[in-house]
Protein backbone atom coordinates (compact mmCIF):
# COMPACT_ATOMS: atom_id res chain seq x y z
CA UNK A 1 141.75 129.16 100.18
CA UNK A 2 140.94 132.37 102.26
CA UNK A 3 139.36 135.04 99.83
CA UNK A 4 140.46 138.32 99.13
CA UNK A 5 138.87 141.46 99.47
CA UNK A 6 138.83 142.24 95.56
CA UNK A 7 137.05 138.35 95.49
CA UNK A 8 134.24 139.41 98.40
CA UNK A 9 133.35 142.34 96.68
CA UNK A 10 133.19 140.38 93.10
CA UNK A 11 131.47 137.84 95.39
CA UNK A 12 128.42 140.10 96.54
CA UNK A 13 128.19 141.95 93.85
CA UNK A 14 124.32 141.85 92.34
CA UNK A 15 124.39 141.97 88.31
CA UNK A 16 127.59 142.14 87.37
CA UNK A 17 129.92 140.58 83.92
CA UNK A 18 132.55 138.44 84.64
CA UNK A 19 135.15 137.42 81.51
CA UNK A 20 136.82 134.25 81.61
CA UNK A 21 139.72 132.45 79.53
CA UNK A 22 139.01 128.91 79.15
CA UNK A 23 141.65 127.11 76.97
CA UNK A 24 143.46 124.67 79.10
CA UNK A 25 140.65 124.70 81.57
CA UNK A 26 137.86 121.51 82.36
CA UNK A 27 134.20 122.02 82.48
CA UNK A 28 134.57 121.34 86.47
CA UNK A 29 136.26 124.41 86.57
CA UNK A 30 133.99 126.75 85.34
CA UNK A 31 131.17 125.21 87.08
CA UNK A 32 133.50 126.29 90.19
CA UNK A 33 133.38 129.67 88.84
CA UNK A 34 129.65 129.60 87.97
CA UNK A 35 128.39 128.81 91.79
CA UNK A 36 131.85 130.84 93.26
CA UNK A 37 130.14 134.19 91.29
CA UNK A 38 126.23 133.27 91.52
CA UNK A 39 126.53 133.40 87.13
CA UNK A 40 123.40 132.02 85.84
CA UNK A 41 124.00 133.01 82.28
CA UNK A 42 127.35 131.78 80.25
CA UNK A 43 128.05 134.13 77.07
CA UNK A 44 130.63 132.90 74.74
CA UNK A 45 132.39 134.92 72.06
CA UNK A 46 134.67 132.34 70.78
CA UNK A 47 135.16 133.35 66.85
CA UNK A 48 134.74 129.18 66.39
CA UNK A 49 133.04 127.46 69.67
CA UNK A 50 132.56 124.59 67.69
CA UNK A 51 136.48 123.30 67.98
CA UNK A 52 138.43 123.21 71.15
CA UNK A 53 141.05 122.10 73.23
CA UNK A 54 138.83 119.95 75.54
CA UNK A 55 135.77 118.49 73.71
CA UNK A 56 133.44 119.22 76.77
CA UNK A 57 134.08 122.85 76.43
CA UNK A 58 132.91 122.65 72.36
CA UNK A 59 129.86 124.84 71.88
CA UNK A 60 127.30 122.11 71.74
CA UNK A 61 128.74 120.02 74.70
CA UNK A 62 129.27 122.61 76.80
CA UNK A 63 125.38 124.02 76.36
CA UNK A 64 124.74 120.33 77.48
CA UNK A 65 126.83 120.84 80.65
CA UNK A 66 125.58 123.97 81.55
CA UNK A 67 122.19 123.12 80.84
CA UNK A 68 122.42 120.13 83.53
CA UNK A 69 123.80 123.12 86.25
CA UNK A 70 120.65 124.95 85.28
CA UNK A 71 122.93 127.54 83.73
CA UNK A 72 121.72 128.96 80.19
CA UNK A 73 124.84 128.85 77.68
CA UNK A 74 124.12 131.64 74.58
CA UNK A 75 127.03 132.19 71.93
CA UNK A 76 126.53 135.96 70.38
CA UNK A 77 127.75 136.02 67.00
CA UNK A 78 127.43 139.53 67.19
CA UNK A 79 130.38 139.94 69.69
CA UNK A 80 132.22 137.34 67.81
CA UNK A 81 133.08 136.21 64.50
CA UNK A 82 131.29 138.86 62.37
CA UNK A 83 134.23 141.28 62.97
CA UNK A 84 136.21 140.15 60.16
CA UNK A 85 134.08 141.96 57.70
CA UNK A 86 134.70 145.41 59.48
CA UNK A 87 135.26 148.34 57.29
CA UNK A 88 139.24 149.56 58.21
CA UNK A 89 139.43 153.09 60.64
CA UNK A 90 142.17 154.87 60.76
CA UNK A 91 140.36 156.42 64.20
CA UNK A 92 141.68 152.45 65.92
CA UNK A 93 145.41 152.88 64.79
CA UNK A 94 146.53 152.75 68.12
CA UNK A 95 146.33 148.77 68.10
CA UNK A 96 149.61 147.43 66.92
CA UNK A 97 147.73 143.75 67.55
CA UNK A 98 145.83 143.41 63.72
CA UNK A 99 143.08 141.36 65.64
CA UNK A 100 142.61 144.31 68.10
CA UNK A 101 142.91 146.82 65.67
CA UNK A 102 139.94 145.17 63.52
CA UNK A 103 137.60 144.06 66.42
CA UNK A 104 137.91 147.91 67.41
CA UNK A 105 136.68 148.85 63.93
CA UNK A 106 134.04 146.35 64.21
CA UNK A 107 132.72 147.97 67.69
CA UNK A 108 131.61 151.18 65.27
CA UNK A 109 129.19 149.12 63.80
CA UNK A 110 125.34 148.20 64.49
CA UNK A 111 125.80 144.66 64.65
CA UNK A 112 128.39 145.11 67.58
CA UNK A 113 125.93 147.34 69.08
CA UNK A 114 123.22 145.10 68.92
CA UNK A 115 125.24 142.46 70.59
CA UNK A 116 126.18 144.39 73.38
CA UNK A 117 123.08 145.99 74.29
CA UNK A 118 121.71 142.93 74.19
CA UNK A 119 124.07 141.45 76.67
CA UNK A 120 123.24 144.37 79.06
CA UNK A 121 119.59 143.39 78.59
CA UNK A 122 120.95 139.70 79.97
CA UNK A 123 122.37 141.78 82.94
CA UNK A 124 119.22 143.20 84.40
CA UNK A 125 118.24 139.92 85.31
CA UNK A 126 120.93 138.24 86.43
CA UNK A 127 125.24 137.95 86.62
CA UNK A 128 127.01 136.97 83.34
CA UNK A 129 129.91 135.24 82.71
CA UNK A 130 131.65 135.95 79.42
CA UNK A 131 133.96 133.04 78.18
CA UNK A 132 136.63 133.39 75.47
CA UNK A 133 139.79 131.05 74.28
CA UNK A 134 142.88 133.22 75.75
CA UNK A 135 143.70 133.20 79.43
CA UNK A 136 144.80 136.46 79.81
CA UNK A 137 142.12 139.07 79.07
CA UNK A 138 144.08 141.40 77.65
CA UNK A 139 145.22 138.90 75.16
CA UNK A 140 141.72 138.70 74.01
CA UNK A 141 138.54 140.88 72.05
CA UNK A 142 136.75 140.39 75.77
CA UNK A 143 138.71 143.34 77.07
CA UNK A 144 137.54 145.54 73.87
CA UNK A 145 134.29 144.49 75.13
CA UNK A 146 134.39 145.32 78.48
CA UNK A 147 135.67 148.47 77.87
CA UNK A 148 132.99 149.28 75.64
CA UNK A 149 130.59 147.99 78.80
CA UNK A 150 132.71 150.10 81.43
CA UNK A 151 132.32 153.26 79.00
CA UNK A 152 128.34 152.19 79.72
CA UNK A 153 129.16 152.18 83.26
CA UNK A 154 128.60 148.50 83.88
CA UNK A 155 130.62 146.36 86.17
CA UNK A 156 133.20 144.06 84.80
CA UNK A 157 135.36 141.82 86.46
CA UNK A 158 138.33 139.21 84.48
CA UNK A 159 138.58 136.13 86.28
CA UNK A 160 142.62 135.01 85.93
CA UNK A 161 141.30 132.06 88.02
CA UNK A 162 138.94 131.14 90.34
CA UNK A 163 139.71 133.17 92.95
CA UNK A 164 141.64 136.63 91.65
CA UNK A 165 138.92 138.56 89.98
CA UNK A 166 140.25 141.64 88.37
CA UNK A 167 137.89 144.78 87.98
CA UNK A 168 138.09 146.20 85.00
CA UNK A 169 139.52 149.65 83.85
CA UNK A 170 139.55 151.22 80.50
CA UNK A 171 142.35 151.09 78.07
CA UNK A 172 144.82 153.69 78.36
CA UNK A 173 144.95 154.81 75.06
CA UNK A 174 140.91 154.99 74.63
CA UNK A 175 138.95 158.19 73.54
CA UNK A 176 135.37 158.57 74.39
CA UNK A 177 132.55 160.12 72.63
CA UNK A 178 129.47 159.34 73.99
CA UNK A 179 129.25 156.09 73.81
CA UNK A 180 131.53 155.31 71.38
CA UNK A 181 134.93 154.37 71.73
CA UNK A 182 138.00 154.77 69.44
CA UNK A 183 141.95 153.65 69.62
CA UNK A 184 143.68 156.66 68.32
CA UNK A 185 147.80 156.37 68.02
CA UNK A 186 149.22 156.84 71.35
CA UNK A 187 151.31 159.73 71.79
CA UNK A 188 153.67 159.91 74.55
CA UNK A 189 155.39 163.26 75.38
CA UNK A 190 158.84 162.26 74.71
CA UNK A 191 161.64 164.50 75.23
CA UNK A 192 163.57 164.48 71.74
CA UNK A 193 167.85 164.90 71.20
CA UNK A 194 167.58 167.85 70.03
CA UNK A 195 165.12 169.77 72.66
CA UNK A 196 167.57 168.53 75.30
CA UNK A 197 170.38 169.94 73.47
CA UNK A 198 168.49 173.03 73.38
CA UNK A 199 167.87 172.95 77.05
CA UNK A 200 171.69 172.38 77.61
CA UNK A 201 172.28 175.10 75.79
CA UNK A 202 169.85 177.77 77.46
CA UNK A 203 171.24 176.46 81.17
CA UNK A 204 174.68 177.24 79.53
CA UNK A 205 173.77 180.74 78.51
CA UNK A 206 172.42 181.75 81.55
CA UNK A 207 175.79 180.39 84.02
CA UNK A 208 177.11 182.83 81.36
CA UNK A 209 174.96 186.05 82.13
């Protein structure tokens, strides 16, 4: 399959954090994606790595795997499962998804901090590849995490397969203070029934004049 130019630059790039949904997928696979994107570190932020849909992808099996590719496999709690004890925010309220709207009030806290930074320790060295359950990143607490990263000005790219790596841009509805990042309620600049019937109005009164 002929790349694309999106893949070549994802291809060549030096130190940079690929996310990748792996429920459904076989280890083969994402040794494909491993040599494909030069990843010598696998990061997983699975809430429970322990269960899945394909035994060779369970946390303990799949260290095994990637240990015989000469690929180290680290799962950050940090960036996972601790989330659920984050203090509520009104400051995240923009998340209708409950998951998303709690992960976000877990990224205000030290423990998600620590886990990030030190993934972008990881990065100095070498490419990452960040593994999750959903296939479709924005499905998934990865993309909270890579906009947190992009805010840092790191490089991340989601992998929808093998070969259509996506570069990452921040959520819409983001605000940014230094390097912290919130999920106010989106407000869109709607024009309401009664302001148009106002604006009827004036273009009436001035036909009139």
């Amino acid at each position: 399959m002929e790349k694309t130019d999106s893949d070549k630059n994802a291809a060549k790039s030096k130190h940079s954090i690929y996310t990748f949904g792996i429920l459904g997928s076989k280890a083969d696979k994402l040794l494909s994606i491993i040599k494909r994107y030069n990843i010598k570190e696998v990061v997983d932020v699975r809430f429970n790595p322990e269960t899945s849909d394909n035994s060779e992808l369970e946390k303990d099996n799949l260290a095994g795997i990637l240990e015989n590719s000469k690929v180290k496999y680290t799962h950050s709690v940090d960036l996972s499962s601790k989330y659920k004890n984050a203090k509520s925010l009104m400051m995240n309220s923009g998340w209708k998804n409950h998951m998303f709207k709690t992960y976000a009030d877990y990224m205000q806290t030290p423990d998600f901090v620590n886990g990030l930074n030190k993934l972008i320790v990881k990065l100095k060295d070498h490419n990452l590849l960040i593994i999750c359950n959903e296939k479709l990143p924005t499905e998934c607490h990865r993309y909270l995490i890579a906009d947190a990263l992009f805010i840092r000005h790191k490089v991340v790219y989601h992998l929808l397969d093998e070969y259509t790596p996506k570069k990452h841009i921040l959520t819409k509805f983001a605000k940014v203070s230094g390097l912290r990042i919130f999920y106010p309620v989106y407000k869109t600049n709607k024009v309401t029934k009664r302001s148009r019937v106002n604006a009827k109005k004036r273009k009436q009164e001035r036909k009139q004049r």
